[in-house]
C-alpha atoms as a PDB file:
ATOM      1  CA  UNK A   1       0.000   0.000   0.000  1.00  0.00           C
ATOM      2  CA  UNK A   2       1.632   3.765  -1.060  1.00  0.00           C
ATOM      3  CA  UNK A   3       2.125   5.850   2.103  1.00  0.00           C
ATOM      4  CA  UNK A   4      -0.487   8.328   0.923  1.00  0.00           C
ATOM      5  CA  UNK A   5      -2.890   5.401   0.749  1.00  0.00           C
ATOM      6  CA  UNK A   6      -4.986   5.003  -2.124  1.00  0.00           C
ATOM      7  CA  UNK A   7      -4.553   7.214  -5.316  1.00  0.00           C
ATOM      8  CA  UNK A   8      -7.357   8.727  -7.677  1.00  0.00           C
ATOM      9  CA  UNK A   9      -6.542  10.081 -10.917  1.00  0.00           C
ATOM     10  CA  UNK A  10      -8.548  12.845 -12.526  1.00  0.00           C
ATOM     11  CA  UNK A  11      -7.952  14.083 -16.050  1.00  0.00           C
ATOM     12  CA  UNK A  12      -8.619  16.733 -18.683  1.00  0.00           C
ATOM     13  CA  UNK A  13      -7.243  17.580 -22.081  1.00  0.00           C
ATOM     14  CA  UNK A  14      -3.305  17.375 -21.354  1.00  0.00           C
ATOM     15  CA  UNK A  15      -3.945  17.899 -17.658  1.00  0.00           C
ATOM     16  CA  UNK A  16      -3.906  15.137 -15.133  1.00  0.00           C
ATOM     17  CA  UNK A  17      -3.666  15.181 -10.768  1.00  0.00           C
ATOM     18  CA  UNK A  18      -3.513  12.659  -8.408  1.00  0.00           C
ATOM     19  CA  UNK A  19      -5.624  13.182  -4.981  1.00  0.00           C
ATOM     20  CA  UNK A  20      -4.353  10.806  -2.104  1.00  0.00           C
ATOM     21  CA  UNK A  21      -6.840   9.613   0.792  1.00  0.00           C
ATOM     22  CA  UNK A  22      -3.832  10.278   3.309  1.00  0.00           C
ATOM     23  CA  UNK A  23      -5.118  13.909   3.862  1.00  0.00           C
ATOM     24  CA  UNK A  24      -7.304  14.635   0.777  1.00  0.00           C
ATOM     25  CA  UNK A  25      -4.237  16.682  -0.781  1.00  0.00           C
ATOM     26  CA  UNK A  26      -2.674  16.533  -4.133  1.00  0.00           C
ATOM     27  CA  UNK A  27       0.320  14.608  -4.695  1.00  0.00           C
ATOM     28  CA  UNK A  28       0.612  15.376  -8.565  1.00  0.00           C
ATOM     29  CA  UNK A  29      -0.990  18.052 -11.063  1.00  0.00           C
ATOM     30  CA  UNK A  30       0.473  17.560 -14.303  1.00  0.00           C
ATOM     31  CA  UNK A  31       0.042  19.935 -17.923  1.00  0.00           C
ATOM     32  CA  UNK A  32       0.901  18.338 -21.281  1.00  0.00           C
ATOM     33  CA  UNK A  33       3.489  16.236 -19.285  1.00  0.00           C
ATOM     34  CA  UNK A  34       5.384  18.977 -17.342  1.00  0.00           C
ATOM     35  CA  UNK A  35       5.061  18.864 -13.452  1.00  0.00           C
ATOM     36  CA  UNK A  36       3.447  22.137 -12.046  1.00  0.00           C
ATOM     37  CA  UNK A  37       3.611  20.312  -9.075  1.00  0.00           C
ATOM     38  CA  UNK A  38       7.122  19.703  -7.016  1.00  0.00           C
ATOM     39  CA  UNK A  39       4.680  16.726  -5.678  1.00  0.00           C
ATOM     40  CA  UNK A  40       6.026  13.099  -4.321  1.00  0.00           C
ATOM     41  CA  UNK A  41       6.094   9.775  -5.494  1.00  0.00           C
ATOM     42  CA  UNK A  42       3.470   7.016  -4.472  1.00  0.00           C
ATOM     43  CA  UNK A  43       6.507   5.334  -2.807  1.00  0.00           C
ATOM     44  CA  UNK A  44       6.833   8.340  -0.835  1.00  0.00           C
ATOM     45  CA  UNK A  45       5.208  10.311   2.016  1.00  0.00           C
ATOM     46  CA  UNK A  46       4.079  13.741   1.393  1.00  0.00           C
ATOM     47  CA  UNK A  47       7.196  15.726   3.425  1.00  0.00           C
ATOM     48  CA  UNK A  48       6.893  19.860   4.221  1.00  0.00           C
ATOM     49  CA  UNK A  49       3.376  19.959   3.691  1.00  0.00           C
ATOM     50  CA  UNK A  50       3.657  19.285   0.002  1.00  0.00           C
ATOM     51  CA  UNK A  51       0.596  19.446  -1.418  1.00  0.00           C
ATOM     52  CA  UNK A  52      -1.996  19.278   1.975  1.00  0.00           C
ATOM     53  CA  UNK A  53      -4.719  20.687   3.190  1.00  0.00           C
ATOM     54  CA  UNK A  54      -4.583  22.651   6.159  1.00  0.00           C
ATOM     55  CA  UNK A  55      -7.903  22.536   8.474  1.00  0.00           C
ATOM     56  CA  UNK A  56      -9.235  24.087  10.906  1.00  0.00           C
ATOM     57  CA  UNK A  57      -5.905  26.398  10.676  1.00  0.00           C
ATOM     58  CA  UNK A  58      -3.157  27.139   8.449  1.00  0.00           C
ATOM     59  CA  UNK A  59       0.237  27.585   9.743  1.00  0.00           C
ATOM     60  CA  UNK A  60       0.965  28.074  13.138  1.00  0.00           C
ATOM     61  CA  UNK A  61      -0.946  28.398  16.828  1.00  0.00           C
ATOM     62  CA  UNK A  62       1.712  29.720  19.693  1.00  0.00           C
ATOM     63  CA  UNK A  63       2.767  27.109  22.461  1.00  0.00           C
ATOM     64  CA  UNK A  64      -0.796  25.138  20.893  1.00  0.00           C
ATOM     65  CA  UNK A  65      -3.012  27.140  23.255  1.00  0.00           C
ATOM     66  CA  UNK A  66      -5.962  29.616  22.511  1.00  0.00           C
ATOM     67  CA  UNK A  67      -9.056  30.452  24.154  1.00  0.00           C
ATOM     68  CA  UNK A  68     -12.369  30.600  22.696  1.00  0.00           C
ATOM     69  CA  UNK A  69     -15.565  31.634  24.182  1.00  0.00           C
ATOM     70  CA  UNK A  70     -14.285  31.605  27.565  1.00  0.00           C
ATOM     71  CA  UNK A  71     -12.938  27.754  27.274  1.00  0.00           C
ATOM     72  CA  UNK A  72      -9.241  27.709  27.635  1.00  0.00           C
ATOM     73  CA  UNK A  73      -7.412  24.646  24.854  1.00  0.00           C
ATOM     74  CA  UNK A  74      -4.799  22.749  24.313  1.00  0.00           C
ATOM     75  CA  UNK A  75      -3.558  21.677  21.036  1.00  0.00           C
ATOM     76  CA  UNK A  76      -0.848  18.745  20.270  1.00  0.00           C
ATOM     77  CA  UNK A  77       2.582  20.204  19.484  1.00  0.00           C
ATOM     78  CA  UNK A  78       3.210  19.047  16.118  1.00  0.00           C
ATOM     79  CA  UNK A  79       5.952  21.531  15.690  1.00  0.00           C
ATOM     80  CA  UNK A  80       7.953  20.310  18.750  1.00  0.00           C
ATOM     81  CA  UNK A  81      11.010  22.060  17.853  1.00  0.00           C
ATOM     82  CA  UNK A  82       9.409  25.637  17.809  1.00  0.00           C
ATOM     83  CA  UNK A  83       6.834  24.574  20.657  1.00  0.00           C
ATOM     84  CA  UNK A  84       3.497  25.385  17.497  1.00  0.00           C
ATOM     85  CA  UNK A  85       0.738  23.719  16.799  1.00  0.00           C
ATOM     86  CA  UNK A  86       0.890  23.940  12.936  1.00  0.00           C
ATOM     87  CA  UNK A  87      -1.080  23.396  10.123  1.00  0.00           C
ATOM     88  CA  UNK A  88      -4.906  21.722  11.397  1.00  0.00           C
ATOM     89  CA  UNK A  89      -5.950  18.664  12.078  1.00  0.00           C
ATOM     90  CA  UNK A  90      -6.315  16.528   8.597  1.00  0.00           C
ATOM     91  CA  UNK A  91      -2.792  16.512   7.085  1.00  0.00           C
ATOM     92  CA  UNK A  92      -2.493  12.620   8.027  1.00  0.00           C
ATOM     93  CA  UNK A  93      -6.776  11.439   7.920  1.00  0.00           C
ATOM     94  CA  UNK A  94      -8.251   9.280   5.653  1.00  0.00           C
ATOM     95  CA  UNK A  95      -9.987  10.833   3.478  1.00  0.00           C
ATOM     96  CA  UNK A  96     -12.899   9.583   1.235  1.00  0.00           C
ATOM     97  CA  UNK A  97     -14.002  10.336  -2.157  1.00  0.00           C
ATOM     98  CA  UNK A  98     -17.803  11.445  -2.073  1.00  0.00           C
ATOM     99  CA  UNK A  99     -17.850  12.018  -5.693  1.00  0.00           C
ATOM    100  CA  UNK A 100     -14.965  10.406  -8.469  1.00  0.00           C
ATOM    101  CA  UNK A 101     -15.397  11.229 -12.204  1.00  0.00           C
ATOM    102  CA  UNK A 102     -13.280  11.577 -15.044  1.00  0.00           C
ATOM    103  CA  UNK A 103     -12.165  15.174 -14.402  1.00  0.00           C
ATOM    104  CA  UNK A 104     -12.941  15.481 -10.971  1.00  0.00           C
ATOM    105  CA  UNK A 105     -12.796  14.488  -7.222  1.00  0.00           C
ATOM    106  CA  UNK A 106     -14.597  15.013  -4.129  1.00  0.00           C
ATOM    107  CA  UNK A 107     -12.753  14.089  -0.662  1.00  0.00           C
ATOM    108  CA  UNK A 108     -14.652  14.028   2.276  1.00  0.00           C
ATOM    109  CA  UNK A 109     -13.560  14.185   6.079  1.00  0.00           C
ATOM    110  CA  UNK A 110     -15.961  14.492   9.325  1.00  0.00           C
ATOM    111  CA  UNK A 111     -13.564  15.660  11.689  1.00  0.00           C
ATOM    112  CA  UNK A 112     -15.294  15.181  15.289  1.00  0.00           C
ATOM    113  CA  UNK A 113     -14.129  16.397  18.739  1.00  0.00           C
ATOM    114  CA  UNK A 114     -10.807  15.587  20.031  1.00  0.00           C
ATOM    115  CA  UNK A 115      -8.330  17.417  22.680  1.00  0.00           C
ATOM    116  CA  UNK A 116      -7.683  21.261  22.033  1.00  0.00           C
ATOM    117  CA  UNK A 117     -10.734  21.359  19.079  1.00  0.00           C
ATOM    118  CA  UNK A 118     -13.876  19.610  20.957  1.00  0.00           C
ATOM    119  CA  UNK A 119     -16.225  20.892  17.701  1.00  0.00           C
ATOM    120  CA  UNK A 120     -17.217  19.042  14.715  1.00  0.00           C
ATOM    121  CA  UNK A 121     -16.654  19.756  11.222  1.00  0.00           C
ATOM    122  CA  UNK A 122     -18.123  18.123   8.145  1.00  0.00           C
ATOM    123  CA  UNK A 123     -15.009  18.433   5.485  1.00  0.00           C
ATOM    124  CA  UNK A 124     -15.412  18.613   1.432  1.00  0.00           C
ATOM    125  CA  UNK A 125     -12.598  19.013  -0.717  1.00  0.00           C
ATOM    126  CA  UNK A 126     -13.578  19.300  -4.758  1.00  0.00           C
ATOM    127  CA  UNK A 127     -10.750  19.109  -7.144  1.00  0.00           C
ATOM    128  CA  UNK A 128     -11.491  20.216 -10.669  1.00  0.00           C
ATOM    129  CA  UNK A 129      -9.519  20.134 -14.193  1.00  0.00           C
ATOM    130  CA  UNK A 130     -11.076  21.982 -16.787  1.00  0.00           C
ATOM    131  CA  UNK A 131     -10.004  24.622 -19.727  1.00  0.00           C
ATOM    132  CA  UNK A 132      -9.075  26.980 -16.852  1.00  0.00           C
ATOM    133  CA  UNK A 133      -6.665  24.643 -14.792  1.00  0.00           C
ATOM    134  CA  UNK A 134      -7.099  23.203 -11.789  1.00  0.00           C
ATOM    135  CA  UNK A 135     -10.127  24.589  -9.021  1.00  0.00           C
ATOM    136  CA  UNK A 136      -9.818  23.101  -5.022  1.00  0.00           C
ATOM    137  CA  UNK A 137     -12.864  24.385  -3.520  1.00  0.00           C
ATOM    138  CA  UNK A 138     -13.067  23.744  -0.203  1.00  0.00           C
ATOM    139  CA  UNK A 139     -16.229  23.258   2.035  1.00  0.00           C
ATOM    140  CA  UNK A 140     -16.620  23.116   6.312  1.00  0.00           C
ATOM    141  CA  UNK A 141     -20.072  22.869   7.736  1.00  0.00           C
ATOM    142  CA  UNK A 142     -20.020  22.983  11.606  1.00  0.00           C
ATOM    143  CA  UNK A 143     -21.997  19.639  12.718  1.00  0.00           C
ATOM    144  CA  UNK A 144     -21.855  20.983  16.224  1.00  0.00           C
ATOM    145  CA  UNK A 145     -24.375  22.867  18.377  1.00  0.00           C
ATOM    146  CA  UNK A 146     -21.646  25.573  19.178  1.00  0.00           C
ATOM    147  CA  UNK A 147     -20.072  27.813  17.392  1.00  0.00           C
ATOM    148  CA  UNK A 148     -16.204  27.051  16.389  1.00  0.00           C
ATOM    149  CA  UNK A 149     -13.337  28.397  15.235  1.00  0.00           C
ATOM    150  CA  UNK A 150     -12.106  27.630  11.418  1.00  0.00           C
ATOM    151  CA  UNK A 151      -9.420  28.756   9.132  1.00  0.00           C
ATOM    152  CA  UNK A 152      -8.275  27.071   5.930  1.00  0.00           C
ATOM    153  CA  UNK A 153      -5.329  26.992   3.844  1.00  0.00           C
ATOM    154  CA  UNK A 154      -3.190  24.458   1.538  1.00  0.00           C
ATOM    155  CA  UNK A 155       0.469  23.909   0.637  1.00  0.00           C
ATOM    156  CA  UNK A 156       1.375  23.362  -3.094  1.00  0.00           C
ATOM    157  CA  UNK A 157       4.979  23.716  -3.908  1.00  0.00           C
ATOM    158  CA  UNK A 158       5.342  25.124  -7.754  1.00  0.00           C
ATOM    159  CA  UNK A 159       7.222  24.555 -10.300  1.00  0.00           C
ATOM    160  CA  UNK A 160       8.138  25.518 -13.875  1.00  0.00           C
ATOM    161  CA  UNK A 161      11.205  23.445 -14.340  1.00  0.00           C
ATOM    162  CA  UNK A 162      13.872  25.330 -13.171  1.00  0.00           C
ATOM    163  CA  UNK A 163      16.811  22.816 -11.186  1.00  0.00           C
ATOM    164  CA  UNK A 164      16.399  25.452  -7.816  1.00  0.00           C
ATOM    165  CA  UNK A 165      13.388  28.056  -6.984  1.00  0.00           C
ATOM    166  CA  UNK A 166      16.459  30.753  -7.364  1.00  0.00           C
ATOM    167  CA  UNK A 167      15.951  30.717 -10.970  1.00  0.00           C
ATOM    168  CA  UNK A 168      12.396  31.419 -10.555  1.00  0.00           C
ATOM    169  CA  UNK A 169      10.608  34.538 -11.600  1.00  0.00           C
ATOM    170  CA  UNK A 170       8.085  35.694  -9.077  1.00  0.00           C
ATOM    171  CA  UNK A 171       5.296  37.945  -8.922  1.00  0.00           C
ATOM    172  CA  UNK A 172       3.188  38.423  -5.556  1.00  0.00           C
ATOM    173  CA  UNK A 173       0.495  40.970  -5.417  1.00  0.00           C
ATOM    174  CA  UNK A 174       1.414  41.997  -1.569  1.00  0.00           C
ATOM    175  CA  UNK A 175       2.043  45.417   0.375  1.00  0.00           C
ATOM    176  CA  UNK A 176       2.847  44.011   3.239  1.00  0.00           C
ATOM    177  CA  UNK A 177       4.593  41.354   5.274  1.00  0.00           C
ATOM    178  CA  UNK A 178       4.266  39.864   8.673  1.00  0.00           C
ATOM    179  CA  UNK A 179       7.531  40.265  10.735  1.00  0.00           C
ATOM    180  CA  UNK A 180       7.723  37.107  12.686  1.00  0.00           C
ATOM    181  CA  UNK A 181      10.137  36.264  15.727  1.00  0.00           C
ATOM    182  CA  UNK A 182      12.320  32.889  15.351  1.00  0.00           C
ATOM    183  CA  UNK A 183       9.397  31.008  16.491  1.00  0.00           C
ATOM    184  CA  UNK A 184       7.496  31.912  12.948  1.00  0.00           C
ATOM    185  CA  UNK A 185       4.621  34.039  15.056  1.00  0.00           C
ATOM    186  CA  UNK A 186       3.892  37.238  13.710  1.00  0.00           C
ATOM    187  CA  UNK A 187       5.087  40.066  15.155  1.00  0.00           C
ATOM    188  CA  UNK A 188       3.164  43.002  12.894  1.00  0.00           C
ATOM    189  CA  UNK A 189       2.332  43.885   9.265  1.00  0.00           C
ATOM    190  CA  UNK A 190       5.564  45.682   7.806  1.00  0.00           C
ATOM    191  CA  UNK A 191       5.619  47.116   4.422  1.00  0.00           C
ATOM    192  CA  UNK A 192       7.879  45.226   1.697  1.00  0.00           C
ATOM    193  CA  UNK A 193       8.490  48.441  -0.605  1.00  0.00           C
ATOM    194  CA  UNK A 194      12.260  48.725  -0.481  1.00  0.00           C
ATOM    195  CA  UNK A 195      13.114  45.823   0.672  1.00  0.00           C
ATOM    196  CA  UNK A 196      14.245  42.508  -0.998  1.00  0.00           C
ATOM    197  CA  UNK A 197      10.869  40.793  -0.127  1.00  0.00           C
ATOM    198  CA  UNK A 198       9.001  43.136  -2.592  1.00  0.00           C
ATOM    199  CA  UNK A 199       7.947  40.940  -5.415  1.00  0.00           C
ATOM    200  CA  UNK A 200       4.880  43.230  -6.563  1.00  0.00           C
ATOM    201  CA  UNK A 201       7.325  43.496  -9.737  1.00  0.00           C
ATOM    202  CA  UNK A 202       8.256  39.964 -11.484  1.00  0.00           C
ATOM    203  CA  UNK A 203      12.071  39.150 -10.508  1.00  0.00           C
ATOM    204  CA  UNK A 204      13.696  36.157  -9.902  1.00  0.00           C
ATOM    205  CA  UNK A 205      13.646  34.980  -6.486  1.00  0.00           C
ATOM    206  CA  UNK A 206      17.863  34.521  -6.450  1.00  0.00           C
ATOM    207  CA  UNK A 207      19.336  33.388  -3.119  1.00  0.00           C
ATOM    208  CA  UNK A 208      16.463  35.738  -0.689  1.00  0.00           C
ATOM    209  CA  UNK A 209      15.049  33.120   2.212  1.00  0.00           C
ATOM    210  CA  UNK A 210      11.456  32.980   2.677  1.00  0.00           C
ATOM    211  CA  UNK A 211       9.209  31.714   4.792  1.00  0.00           C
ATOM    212  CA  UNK A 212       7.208  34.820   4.856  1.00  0.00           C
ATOM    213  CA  UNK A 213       3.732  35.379   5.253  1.00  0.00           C
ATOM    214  CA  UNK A 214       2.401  38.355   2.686  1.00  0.00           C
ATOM    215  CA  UNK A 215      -0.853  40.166   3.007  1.00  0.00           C
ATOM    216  CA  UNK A 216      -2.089  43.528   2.218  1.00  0.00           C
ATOM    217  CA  UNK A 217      -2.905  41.848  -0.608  1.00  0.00           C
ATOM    218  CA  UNK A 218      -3.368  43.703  -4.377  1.00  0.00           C
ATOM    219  CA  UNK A 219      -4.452  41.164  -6.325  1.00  0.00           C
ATOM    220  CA  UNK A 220      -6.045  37.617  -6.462  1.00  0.00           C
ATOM    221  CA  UNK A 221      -2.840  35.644  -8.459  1.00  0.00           C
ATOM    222  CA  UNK A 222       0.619  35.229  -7.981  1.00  0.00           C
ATOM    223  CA  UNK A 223       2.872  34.544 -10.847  1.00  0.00           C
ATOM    224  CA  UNK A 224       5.903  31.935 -11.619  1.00  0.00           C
ATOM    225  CA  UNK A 225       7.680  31.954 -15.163  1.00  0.00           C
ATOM    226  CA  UNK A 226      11.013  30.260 -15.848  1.00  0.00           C
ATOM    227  CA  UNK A 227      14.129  32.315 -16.828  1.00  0.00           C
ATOM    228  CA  UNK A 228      13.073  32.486 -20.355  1.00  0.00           C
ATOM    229  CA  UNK A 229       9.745  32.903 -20.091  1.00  0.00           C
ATOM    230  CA  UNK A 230       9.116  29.703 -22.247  1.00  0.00           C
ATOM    231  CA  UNK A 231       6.902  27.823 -18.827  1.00  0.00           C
ATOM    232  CA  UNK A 232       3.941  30.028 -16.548  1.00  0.00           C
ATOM    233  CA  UNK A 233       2.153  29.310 -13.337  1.00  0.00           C
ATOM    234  CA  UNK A 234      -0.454  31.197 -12.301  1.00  0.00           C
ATOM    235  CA  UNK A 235      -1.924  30.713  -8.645  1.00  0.00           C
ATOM    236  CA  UNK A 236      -5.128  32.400  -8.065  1.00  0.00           C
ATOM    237  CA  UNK A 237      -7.661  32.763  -5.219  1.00  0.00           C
ATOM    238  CA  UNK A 238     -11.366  33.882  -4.294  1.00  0.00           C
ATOM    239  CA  UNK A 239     -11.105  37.076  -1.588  1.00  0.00           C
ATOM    240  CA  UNK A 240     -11.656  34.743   1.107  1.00  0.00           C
ATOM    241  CA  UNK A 241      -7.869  33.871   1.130  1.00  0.00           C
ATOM    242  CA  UNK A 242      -5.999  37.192   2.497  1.00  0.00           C
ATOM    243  CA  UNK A 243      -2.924  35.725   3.441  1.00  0.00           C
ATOM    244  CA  UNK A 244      -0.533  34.542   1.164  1.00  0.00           C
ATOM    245  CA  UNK A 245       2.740  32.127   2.497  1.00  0.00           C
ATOM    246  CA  UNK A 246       5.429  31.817   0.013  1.00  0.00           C
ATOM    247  CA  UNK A 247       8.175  29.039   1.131  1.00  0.00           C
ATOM    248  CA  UNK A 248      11.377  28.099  -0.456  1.00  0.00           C
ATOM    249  CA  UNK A 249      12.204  25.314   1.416  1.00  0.00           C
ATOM    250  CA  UNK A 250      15.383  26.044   2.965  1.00  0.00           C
ATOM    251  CA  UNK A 251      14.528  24.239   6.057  1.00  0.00           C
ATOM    252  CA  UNK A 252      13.537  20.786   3.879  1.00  0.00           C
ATOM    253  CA  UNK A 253      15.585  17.646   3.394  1.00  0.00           C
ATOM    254  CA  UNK A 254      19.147  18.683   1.610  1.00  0.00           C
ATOM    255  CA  UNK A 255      17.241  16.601  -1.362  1.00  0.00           C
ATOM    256  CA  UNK A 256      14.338  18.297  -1.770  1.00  0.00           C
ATOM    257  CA  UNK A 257      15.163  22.232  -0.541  1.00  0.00           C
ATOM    258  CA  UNK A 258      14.642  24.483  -2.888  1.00  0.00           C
ATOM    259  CA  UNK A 259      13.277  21.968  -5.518  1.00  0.00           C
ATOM    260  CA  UNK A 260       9.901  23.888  -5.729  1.00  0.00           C
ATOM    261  CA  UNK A 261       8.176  27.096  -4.382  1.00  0.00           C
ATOM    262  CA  UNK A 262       5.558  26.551  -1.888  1.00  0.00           C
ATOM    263  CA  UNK A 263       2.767  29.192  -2.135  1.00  0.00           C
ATOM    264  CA  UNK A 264       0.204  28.864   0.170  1.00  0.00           C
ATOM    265  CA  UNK A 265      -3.558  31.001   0.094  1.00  0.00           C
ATOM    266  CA  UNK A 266      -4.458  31.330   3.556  1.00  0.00           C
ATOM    267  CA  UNK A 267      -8.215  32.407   5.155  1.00  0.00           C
ATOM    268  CA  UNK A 268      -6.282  33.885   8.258  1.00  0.00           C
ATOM    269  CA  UNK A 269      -2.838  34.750   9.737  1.00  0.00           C
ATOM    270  CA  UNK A 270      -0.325  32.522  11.400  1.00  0.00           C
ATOM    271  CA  UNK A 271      -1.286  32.090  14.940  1.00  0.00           C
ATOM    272  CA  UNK A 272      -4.981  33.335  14.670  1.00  0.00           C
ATOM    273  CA  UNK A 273      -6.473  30.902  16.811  1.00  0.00           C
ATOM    274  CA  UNK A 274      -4.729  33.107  19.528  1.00  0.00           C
ATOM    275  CA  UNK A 275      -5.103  36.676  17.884  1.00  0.00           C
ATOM    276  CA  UNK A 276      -8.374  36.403  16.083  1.00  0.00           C
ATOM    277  CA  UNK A 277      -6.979  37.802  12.873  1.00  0.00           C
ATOM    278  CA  UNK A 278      -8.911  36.316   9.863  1.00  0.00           C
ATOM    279  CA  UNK A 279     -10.584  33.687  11.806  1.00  0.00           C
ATOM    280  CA  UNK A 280     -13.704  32.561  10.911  1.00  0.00           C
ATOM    281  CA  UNK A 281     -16.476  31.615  13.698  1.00  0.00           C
ATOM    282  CA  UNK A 282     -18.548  28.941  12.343  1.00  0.00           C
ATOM    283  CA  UNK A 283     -22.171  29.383  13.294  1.00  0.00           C
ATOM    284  CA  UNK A 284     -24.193  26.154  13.926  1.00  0.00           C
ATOM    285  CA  UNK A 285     -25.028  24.152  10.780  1.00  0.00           C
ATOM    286  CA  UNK A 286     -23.195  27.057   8.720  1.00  0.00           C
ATOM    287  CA  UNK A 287     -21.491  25.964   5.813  1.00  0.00           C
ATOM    288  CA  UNK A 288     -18.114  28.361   4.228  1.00  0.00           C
ATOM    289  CA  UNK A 289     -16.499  27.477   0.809  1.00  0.00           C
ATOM    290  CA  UNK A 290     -13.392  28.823  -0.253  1.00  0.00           C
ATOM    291  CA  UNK A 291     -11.659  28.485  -3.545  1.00  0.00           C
ATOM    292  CA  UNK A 292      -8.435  28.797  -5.436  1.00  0.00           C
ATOM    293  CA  UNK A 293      -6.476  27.758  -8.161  1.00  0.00           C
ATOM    294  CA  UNK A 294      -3.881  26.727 -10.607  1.00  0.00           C
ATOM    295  CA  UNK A 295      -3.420  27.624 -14.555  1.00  0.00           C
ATOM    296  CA  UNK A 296      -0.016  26.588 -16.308  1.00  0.00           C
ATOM    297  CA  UNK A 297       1.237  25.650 -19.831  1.00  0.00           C
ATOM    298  CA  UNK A 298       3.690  27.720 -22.482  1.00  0.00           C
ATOM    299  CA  UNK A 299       3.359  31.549 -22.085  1.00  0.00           C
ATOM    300  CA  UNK A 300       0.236  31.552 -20.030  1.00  0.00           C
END
């Protein structure tokens, strides 16, 4: 059995993805046979976050503890070293396909009460491939009788074919930063203009580190090309997403850092289980879909 358990395959034109049931995320996306995807092998489990969904919260929550309407919680450290809770609560579920067609695939999660989240979400996932690109909208209902706290976000890494991300022209659509403290918590919205995380102007991304959360955001798409211009990615998102990570990977296996370009829509700021900034409160039986994207090929 492959590490990301079982494997479905949707297709379109000369696109084709693969969905895993270890955490409903994509492990390939694929346009007339070049990877847009720095994704994993079957063989493999998905490392950094490559291609996951992050539920109820993206990123990071401070020592794991927040308190919501007057209940004090404890999340699991899964972030040991920097004493976080990061990224939800689904990376390593089974998921389920609800619908499988040709060109498209449903996973589906219930995610019920456990220590440090005692609510219950009902979890859809629907990946898409049509003339457009690729479409993950994603879908929480609270099952509960409470409200609950919910933010969403994924982690594709990028590619357009270059051997390191340095080669890589960006584009992000951002005024703003979050300073963060070595812990990765935000410390405040700074502005990038005149300084080397500014990439409101395509340039190639060279030897700058980032793990760097943008927002202030100008624009709904942020924009790869290759050196020459010859291979696009586009990654686009609804307005719900008004934080945008973008990760080069230094901290990955010597292997895989700096392979692809994680860029990462997020519905609320690191650590906003503790500040409140960008979190959702789910209402009982309330439903929230958010949605973004992916268009590559030659000069697009």
């Amino acid at each position: 059995m492959s590490p990301s358990g079982a494997q479905y395959r949707i297709a379109s034109g000369d696109q084709e993805a693969t969905v895993v049931e270890v955490g409903g995320g994509l492990r390939t996306y694929t346009v007339a046979g070049d990877p847009v995807l720095d994704g994993y092998e079957v063989d493999e489990m998905a490392s950094g976050g490559r291609g996951q969904v992050l539920v109820p919260w993206p990123n990071r929550v401070r020592d794991g503890r927040y308190r919501f309407r007057g209940a004090d919680l404890q999340l699991a450290l899964t972030e040991p070293g920097r004493h976080n809770a990061s990224h939800g609560l689904v990376r390593w579920a089974n998921w389920a396909p609800a619908v499988h067609q040709a060109d498209r695939v449903v996973m589906s999660l219930v995610l019920h009460p456990q220590p440090g989240y005692p609510f219950t979400l009902d979890l859809a996932v629907n990946y898409g491939l049509g003339p457009d690109g690729l479409s993950v909208a994603t879908t929480a209902t609270n099952l509960g009788d409470g409200p609950c706290p919910y933010g969403a976000g994924a982690h594709p890494y990028l590619t357009v074919g270059t051997a390191s991300v340095d080669d890589t022209v960006l584009r992000v659509p951002a005024a703003d930063r979050l300073a963060t403290d070595d812990r990765g918590i935000p410390a405040g919205a700074v502005p990038v203009e005149g300084t080397p995380f500014d990439f409101r102007v395509p340039r190639p991304v060279g030897e700058i580190v980032l793990d760097t959360a943008y927002t202030g955001l100008t624009g709904d798409r942020a924009e790869l090309a290759g050196p020459d211009g010859g291979r696009r990615v586009t990654l686009w998102w609804d307005p719900s997403y008004r934080w945008l990570m973008v990760f080069t990977g230094d901290t990955l296996d010597p292997a895989r850092r700096r392979k692809g370009l994680a860029v990462e829509p997020m519905t609320c700021a690191p650590n906003a289980f503790v500040t409140g900034d960008g979190l959702r409160v789910l209402q009982p039986q309330e439903s929230w879909t958010t949605t973004w994207g992916i268009a590559a090929g030659p000069g697009r």
